[in-house]
N, C-alpha and C. Protein backbone atom coordinates (compact mmCIF):
# COMPACT_ATOMS: atom_id res chain seq x y z
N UNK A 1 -39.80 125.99 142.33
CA UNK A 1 -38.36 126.06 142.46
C UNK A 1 -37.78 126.79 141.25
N UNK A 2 -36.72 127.97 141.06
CA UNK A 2 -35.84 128.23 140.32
C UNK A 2 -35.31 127.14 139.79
N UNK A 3 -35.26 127.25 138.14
CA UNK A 3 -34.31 126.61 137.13
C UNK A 3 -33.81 127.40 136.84
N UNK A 4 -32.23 127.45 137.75
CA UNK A 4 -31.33 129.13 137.27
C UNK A 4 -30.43 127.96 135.66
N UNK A 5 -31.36 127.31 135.39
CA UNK A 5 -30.23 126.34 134.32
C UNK A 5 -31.15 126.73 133.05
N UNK A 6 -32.39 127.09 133.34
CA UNK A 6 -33.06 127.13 132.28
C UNK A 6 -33.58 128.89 132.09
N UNK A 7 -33.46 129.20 133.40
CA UNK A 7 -33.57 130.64 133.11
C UNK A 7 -33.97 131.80 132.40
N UNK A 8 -34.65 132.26 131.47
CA UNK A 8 -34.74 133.89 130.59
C UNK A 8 -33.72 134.54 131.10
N UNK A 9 -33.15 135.04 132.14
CA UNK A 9 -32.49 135.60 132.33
C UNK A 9 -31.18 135.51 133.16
N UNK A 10 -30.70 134.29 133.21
CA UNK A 10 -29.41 133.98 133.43
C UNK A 10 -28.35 134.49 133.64
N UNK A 11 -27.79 135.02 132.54
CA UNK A 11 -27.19 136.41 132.62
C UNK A 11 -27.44 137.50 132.10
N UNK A 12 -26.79 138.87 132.91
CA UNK A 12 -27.14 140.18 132.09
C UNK A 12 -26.65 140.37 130.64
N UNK A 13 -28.26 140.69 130.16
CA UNK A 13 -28.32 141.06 128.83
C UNK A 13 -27.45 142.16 128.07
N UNK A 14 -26.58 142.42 128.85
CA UNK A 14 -25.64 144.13 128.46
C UNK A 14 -24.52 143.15 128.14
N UNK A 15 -23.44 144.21 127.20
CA UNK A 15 -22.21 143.67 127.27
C UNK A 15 -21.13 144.22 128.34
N UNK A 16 -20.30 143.35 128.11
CA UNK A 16 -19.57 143.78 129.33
C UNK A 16 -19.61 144.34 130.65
N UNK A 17 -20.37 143.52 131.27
CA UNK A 17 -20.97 143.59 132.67
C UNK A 17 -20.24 142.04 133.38
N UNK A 18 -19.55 142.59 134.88
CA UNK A 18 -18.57 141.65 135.03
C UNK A 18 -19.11 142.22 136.72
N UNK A 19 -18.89 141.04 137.21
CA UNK A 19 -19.47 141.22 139.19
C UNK A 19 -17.85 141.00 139.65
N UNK A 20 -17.72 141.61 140.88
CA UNK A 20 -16.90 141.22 141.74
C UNK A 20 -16.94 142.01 143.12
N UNK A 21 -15.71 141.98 144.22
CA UNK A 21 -16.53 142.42 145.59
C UNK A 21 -16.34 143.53 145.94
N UNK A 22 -17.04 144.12 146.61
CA UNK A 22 -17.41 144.99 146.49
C UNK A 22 -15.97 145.73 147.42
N UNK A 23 -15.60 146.88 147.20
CA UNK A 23 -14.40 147.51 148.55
C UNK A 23 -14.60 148.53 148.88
N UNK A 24 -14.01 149.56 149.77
CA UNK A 24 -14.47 150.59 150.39
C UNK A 24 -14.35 151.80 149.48
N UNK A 25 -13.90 151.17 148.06
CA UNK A 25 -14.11 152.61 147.29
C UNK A 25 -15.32 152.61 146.60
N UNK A 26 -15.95 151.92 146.51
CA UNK A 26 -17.40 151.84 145.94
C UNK A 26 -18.46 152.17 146.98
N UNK A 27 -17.76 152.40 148.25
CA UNK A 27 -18.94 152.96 149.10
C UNK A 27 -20.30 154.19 148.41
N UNK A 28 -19.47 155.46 147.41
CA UNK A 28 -20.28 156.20 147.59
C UNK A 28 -21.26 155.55 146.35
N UNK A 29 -20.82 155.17 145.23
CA UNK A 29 -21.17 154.62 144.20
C UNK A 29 -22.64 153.92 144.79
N UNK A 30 -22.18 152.93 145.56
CA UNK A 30 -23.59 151.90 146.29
C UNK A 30 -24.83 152.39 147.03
N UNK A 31 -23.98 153.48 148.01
CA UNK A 31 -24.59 154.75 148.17
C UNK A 31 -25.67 155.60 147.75
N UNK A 32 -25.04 155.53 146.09
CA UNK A 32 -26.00 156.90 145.35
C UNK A 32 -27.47 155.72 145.07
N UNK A 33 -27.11 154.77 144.66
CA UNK A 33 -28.09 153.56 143.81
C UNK A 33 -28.70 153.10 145.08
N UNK A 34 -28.12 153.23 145.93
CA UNK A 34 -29.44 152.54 146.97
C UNK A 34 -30.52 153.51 147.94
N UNK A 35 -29.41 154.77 147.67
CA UNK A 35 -30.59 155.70 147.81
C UNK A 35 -31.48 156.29 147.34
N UNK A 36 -31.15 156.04 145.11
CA UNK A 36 -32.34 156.03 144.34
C UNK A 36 -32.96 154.99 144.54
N UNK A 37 -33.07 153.87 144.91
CA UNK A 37 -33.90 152.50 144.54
C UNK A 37 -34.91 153.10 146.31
N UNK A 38 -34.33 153.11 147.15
CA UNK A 38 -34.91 153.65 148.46
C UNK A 38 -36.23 154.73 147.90
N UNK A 39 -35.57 155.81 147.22
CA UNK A 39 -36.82 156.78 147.30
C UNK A 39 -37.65 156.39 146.28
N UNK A 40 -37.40 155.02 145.55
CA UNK A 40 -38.37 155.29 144.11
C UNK A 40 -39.03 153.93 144.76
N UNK A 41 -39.16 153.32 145.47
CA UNK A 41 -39.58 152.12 145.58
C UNK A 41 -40.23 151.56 147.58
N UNK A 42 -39.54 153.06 148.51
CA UNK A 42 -40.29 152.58 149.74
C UNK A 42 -41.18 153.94 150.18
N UNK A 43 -41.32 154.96 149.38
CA UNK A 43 -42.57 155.62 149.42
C UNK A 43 -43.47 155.07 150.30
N UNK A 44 -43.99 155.51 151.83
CA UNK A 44 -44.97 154.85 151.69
C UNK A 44 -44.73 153.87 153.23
N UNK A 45 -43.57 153.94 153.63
CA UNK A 45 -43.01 152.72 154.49
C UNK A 45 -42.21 154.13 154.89
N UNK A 46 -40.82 154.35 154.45
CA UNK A 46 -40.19 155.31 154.92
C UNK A 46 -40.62 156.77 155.09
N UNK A 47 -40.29 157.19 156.04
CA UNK A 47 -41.06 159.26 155.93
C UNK A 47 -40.78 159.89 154.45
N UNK A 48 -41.79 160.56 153.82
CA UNK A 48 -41.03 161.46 152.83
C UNK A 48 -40.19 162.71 153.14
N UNK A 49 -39.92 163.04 154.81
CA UNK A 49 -39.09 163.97 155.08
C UNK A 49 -37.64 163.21 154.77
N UNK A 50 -37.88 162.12 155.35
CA UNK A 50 -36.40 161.41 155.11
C UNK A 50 -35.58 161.16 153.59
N UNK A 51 -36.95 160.54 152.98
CA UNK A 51 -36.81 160.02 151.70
C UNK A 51 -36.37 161.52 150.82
N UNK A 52 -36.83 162.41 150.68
CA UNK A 52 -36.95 163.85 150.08
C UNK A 52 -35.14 164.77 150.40
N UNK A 53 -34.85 164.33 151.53
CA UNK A 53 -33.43 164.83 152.27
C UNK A 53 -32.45 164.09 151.76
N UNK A 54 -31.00 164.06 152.91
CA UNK A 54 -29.70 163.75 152.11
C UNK A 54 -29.67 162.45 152.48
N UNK A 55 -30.68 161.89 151.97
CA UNK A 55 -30.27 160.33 152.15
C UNK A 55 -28.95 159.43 151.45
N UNK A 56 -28.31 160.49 150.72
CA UNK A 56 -27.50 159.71 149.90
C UNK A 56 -25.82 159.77 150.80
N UNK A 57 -25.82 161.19 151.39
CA UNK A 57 -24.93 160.94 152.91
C UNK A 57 -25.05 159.70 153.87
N UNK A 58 -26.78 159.79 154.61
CA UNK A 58 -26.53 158.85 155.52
C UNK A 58 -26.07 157.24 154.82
N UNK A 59 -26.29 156.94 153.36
CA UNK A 59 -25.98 155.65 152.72
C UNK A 59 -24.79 155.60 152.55
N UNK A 60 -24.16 156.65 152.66
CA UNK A 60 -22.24 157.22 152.16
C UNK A 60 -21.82 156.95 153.70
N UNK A 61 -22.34 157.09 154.35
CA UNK A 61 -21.81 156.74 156.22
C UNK A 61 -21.77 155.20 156.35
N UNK A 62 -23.42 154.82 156.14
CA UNK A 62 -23.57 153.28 156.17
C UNK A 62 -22.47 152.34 155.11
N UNK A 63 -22.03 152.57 154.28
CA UNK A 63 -21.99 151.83 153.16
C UNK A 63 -20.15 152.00 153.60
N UNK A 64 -19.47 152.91 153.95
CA UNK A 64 -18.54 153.12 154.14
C UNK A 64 -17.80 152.46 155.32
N UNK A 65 -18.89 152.63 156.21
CA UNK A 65 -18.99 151.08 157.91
C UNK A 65 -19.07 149.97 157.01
N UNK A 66 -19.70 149.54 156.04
CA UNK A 66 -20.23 148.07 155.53
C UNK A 66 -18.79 147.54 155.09
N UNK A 67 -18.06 148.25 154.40
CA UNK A 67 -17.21 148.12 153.46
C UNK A 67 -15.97 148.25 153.91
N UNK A 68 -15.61 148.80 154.94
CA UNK A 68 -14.04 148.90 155.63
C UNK A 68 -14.14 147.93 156.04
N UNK A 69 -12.74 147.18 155.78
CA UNK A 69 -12.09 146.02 156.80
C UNK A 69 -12.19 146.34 158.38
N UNK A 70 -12.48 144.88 159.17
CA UNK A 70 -12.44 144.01 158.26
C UNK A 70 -13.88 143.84 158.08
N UNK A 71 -13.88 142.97 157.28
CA UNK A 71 -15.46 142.91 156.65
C UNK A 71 -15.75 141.38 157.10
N UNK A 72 -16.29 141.02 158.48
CA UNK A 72 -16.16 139.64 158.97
C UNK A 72 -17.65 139.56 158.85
N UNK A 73 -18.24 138.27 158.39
CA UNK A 73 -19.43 137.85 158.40
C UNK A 73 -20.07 138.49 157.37
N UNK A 74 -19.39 138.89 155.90
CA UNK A 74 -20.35 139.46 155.52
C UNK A 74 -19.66 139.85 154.17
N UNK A 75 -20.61 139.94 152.77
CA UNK A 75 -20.17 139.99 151.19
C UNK A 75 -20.77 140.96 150.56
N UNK A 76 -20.01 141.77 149.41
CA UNK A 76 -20.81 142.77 148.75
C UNK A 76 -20.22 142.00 147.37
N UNK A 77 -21.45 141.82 146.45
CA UNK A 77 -21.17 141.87 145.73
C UNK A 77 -21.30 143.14 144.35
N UNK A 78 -20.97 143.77 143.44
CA UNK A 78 -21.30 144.32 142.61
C UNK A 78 -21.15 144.07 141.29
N UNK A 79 -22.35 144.67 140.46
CA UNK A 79 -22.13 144.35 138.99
C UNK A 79 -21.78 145.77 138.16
N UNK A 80 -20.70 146.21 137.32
CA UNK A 80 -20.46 146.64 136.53
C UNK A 80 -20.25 146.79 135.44
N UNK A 81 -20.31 148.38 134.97
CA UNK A 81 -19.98 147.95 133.35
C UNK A 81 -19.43 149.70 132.88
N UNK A 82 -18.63 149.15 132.36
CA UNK A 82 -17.66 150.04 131.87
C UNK A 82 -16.97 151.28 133.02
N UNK A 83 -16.82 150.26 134.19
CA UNK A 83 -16.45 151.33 135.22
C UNK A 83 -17.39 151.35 136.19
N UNK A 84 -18.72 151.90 135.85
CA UNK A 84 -19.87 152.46 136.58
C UNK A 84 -20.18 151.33 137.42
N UNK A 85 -21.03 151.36 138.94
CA UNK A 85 -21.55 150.33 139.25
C UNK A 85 -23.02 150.46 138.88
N UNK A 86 -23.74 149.49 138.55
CA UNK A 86 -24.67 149.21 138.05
C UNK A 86 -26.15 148.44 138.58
N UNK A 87 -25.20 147.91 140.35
CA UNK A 87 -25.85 147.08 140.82
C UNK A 87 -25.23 146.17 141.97
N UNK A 88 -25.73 146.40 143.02
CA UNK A 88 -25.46 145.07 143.98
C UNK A 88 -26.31 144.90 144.86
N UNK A 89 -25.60 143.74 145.82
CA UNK A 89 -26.30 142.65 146.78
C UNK A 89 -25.26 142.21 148.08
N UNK A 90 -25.83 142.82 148.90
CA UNK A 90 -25.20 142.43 150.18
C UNK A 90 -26.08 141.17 150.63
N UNK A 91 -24.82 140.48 151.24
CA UNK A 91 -25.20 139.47 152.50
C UNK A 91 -24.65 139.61 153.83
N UNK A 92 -25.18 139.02 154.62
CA UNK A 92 -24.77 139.15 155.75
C UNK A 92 -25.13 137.54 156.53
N UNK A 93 -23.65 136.60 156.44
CA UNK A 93 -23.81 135.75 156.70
C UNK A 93 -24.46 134.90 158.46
N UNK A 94 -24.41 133.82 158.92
CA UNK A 94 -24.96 133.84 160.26
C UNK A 94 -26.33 134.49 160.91
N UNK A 95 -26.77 135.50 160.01
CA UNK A 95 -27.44 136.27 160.57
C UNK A 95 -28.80 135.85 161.49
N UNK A 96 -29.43 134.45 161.33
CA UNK A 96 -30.52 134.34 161.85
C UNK A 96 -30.47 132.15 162.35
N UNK A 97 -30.25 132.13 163.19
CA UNK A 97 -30.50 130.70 163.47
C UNK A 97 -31.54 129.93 162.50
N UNK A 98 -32.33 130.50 162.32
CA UNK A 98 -33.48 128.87 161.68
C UNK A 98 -33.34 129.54 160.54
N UNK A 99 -32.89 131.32 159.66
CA UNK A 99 -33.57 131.25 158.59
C UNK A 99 -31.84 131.52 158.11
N UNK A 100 -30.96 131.75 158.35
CA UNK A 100 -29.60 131.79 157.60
C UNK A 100 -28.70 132.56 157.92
N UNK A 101 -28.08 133.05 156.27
CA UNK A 101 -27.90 134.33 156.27
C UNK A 101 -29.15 135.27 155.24
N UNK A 102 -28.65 136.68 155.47
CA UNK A 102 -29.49 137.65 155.08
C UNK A 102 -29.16 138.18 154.09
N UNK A 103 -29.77 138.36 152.69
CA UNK A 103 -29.61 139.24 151.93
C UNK A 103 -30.40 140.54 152.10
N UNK A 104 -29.42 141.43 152.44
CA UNK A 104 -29.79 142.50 152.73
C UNK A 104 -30.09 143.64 152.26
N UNK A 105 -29.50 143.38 150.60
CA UNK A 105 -29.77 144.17 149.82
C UNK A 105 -29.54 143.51 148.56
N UNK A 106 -30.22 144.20 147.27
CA UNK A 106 -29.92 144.14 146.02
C UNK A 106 -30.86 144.64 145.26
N UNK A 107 -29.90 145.58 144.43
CA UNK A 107 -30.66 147.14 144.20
C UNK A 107 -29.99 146.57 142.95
N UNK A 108 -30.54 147.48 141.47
CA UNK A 108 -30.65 147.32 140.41
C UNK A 108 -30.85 148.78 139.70
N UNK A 109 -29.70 149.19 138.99
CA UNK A 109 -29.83 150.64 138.39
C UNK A 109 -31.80 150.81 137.78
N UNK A 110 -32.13 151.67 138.12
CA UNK A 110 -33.60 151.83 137.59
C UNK A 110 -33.93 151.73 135.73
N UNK A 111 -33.25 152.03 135.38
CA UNK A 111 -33.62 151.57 133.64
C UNK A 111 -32.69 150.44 133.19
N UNK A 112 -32.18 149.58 134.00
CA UNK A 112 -31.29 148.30 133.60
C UNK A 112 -31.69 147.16 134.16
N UNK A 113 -33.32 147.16 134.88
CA UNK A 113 -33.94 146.27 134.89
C UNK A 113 -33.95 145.55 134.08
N UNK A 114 -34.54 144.21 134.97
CA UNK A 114 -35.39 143.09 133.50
C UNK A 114 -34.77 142.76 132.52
N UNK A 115 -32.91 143.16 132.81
CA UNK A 115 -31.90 142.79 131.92
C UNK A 115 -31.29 141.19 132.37
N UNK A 116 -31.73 140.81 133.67
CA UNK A 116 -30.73 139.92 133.74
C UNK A 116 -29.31 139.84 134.99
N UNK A 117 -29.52 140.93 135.47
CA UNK A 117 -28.54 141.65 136.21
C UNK A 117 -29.06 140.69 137.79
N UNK A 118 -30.50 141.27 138.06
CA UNK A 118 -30.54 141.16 139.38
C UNK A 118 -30.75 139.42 139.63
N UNK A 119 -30.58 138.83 138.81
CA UNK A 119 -30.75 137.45 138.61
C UNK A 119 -29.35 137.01 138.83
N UNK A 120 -28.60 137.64 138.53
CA UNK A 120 -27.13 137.42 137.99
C UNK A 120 -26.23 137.74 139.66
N UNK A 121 -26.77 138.80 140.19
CA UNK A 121 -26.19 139.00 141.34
C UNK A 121 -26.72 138.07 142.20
N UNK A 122 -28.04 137.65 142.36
CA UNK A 122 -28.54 136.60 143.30
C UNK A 122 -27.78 135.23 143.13
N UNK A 123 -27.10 135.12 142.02
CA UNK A 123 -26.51 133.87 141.82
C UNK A 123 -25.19 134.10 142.28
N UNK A 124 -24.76 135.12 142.26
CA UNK A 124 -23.41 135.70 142.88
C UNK A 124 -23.27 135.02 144.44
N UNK A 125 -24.30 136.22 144.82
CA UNK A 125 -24.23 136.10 146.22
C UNK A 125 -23.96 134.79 146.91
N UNK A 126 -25.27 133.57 146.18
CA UNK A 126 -25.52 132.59 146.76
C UNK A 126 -24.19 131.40 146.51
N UNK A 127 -23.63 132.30 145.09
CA UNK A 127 -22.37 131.16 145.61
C UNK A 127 -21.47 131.47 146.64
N UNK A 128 -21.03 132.81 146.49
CA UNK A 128 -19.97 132.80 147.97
C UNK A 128 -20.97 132.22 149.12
N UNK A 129 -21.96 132.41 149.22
CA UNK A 129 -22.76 131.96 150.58
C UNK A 129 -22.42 130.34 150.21
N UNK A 130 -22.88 129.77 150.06
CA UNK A 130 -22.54 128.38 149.73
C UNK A 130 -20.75 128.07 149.84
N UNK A 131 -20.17 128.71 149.33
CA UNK A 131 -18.68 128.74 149.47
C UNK A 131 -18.16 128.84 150.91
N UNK A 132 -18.57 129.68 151.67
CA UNK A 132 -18.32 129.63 153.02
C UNK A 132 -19.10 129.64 154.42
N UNK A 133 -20.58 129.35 153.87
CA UNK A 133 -20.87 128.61 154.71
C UNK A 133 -22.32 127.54 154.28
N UNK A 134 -21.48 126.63 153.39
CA UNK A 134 -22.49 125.56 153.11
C UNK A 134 -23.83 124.93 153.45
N UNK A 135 -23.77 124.95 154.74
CA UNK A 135 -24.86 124.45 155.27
C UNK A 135 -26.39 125.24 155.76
N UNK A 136 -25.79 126.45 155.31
CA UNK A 136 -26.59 128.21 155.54
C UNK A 136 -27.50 128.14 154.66
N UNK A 137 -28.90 128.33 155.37
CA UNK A 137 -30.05 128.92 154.31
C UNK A 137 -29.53 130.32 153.98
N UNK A 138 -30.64 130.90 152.85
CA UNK A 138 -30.56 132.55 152.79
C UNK A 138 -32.10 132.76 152.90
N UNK A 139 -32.13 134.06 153.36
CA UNK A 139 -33.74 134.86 153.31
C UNK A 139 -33.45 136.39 153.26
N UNK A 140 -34.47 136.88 153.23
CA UNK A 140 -34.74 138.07 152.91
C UNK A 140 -35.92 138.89 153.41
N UNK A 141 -36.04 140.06 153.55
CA UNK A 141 -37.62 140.97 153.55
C UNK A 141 -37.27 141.58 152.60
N UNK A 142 -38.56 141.76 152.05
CA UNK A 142 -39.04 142.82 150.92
C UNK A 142 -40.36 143.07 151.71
N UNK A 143 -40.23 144.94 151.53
CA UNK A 143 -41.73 145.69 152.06
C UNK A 143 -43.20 145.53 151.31
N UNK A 144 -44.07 145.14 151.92
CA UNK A 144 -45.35 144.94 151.51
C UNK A 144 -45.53 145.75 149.99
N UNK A 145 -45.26 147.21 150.14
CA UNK A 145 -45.51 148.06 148.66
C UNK A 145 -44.98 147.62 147.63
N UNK A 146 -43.47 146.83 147.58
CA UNK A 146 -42.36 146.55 146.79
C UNK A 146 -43.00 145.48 146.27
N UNK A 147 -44.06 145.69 145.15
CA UNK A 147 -44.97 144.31 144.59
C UNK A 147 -44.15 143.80 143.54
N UNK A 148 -43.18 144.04 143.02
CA UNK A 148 -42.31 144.23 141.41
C UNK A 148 -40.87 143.22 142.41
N UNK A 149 -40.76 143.43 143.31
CA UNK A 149 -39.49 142.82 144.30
C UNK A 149 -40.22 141.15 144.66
N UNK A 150 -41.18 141.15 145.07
CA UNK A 150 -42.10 140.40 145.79
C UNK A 150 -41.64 139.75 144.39
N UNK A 151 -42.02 139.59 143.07
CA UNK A 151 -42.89 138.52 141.80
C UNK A 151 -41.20 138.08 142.02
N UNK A 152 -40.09 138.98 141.60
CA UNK A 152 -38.56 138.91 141.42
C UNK A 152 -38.56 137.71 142.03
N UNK A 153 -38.45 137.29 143.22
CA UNK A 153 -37.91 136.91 144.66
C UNK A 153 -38.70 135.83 144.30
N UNK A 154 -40.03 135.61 144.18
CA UNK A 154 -41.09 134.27 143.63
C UNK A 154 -40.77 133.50 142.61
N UNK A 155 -40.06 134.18 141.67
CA UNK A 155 -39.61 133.63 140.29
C UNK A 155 -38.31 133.17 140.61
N UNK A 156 -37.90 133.38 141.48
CA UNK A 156 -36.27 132.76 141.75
C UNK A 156 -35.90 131.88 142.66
N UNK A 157 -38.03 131.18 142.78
CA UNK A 157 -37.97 130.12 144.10
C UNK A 157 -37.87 130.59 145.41
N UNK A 158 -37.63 131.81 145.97
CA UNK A 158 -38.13 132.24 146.72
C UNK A 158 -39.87 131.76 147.28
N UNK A 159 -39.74 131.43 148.88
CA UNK A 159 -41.10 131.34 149.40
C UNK A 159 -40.96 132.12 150.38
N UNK A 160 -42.47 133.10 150.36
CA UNK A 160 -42.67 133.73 151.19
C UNK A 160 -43.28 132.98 152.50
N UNK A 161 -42.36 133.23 153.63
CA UNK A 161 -42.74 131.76 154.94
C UNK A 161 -43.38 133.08 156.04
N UNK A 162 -43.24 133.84 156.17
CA UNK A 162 -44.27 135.02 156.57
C UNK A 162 -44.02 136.44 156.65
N UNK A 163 -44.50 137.25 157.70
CA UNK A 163 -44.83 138.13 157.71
C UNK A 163 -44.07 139.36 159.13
N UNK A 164 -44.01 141.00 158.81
CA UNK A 164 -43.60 141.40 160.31
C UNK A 164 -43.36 142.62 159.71
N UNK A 165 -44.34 143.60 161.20
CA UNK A 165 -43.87 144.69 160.51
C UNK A 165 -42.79 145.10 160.82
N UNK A 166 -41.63 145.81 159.97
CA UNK A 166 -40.27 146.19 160.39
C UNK A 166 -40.07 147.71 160.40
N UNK A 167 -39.16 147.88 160.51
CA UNK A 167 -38.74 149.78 161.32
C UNK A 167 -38.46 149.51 162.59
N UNK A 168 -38.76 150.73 163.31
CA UNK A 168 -38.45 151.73 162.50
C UNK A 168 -37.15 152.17 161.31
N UNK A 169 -37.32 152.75 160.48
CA UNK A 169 -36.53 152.84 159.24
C UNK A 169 -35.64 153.67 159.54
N UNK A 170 -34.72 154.32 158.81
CA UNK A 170 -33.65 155.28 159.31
C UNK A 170 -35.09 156.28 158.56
N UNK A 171 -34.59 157.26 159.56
CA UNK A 171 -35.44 158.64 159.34
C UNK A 171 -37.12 158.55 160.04
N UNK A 172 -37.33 157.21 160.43
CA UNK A 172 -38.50 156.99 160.72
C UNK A 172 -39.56 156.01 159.70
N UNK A 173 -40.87 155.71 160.12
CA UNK A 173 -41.25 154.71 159.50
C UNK A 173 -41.76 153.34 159.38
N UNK A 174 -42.77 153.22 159.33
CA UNK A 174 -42.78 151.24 159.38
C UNK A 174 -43.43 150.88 158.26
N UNK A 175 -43.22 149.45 158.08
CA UNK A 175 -44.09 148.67 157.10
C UNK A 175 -44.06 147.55 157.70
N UNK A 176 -45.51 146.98 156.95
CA UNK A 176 -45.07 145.54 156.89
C UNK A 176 -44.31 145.00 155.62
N UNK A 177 -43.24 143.85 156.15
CA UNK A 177 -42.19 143.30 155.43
C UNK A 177 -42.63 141.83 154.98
N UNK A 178 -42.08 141.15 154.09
CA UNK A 178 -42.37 139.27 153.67
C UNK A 178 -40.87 139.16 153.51
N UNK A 179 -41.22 138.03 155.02
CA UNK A 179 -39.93 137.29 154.54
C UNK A 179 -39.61 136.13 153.72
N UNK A 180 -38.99 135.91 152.59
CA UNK A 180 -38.22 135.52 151.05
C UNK A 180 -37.38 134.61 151.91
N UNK A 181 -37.37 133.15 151.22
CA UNK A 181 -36.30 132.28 152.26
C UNK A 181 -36.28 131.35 151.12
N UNK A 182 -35.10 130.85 151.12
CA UNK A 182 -34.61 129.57 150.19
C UNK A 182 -33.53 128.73 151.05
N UNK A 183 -34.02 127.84 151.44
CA UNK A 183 -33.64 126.56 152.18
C UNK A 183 -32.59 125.95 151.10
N UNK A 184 -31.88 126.18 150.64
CA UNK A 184 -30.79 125.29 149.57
C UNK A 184 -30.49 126.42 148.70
N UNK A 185 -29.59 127.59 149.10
CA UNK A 185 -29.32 128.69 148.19
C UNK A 185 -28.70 128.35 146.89
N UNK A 186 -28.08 126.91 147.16
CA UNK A 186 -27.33 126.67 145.64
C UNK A 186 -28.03 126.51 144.16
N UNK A 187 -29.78 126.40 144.53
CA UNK A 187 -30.38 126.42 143.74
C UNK A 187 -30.60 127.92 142.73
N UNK A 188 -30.21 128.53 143.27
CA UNK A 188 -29.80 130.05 142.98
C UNK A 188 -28.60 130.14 142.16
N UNK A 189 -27.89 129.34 142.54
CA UNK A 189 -26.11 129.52 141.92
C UNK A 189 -26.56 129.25 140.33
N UNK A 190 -26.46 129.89 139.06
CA UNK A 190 -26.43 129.81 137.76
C UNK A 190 -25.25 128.62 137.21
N UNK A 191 -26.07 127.83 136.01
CA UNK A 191 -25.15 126.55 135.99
C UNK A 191 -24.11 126.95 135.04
N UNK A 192 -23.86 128.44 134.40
CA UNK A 192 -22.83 128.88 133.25
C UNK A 192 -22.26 129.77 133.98
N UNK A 193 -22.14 129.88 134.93
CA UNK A 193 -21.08 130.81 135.80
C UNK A 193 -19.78 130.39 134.84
């Protein structure tokens, strides 16, 4: 089980880094970062025709649907700092009868790892999830290759309860995925919020 009370990384190690939700002007921002974390990390699962192209459009389309009102069933959170976004984590509440809602994303600027951040947004998330709909597990997939996502997700009490391959991907693609599930997300919620 996560001790988000006892934590190493509790909160992000940067200064002035402050979360809040995400709106439709941060579409392209979320955009650019999830289409670097995409090509540096699903190599391998996704086509490299896709991955190599304007993936940062089709995420500027998606992210722009995610983010216009109204936004029913569903939370962005982001972490910033000094303006820039730096980092977020979508949910998508209801999403699955026995396993919850879904975190569907949470991407982490590539050299601001291992700061504290992506720890910090998981605690985000899981409180609005807890906030409005209490009684909701959360889960997740992470792709078989994503071994660095996989330890993340383990260390934060995350259990991997199984397995499936998923895709096709946008552009094409499959992997196999592990699905990440925490039966009591509040154990996630950080006790110095």
């Amino acid at each position: 089980m996560f001790d988000a009370e006892n934590a190493d990384e509790q909160r992000p190690q940067l200064p002035g880094v402050r979360f809040r939700e995400g709106t439709g002007a941060d579409a392209v921002a979320i955009a650019v970062l999830h289409a670097d974390s995409w090509r540096r990390h699903y190599r391998g699962a996704f086509l490299d025709s896709y991955l190599d192209g304007d993936v940062v459009a089709d995420r500027v389309a998606e992210w722009s649907r995610r983010l216009a009102p109204p936004r029913l069933n569903q939370y962005t959170v982001v972490a910033e700092q000094d303006g820039e976004i730096i980092g977020f984590a979508h949910v998508v509440f209801d999403h699955d009868p026995r396993w919850g809602a879904l975190l569907d994303n949470l991407h982490v600027t590539s050299g601001l790892k291992r700061l504290g951040i992506g720890t910090a947004l998981l605690s985000e998330a899981a409180q609005v999830l807890v906030e409005q709909r209490p009684s909701d597990a959360l889960y997740l997939w992470v792709l078989e290759q994503n071994k660095a996502a996989q330890a993340f997700y383990a260390s934060r009490g995350g259990t991997c309860v199984g397995s499936d391959l998923r895709g096709p991907f946008p552009g094409g693609g499959r992997a196999t995925g592990y699905r990440y599930a925490w039966p009591d997300p509040s154990e996630l919620i950080a006790r110095d919020r």
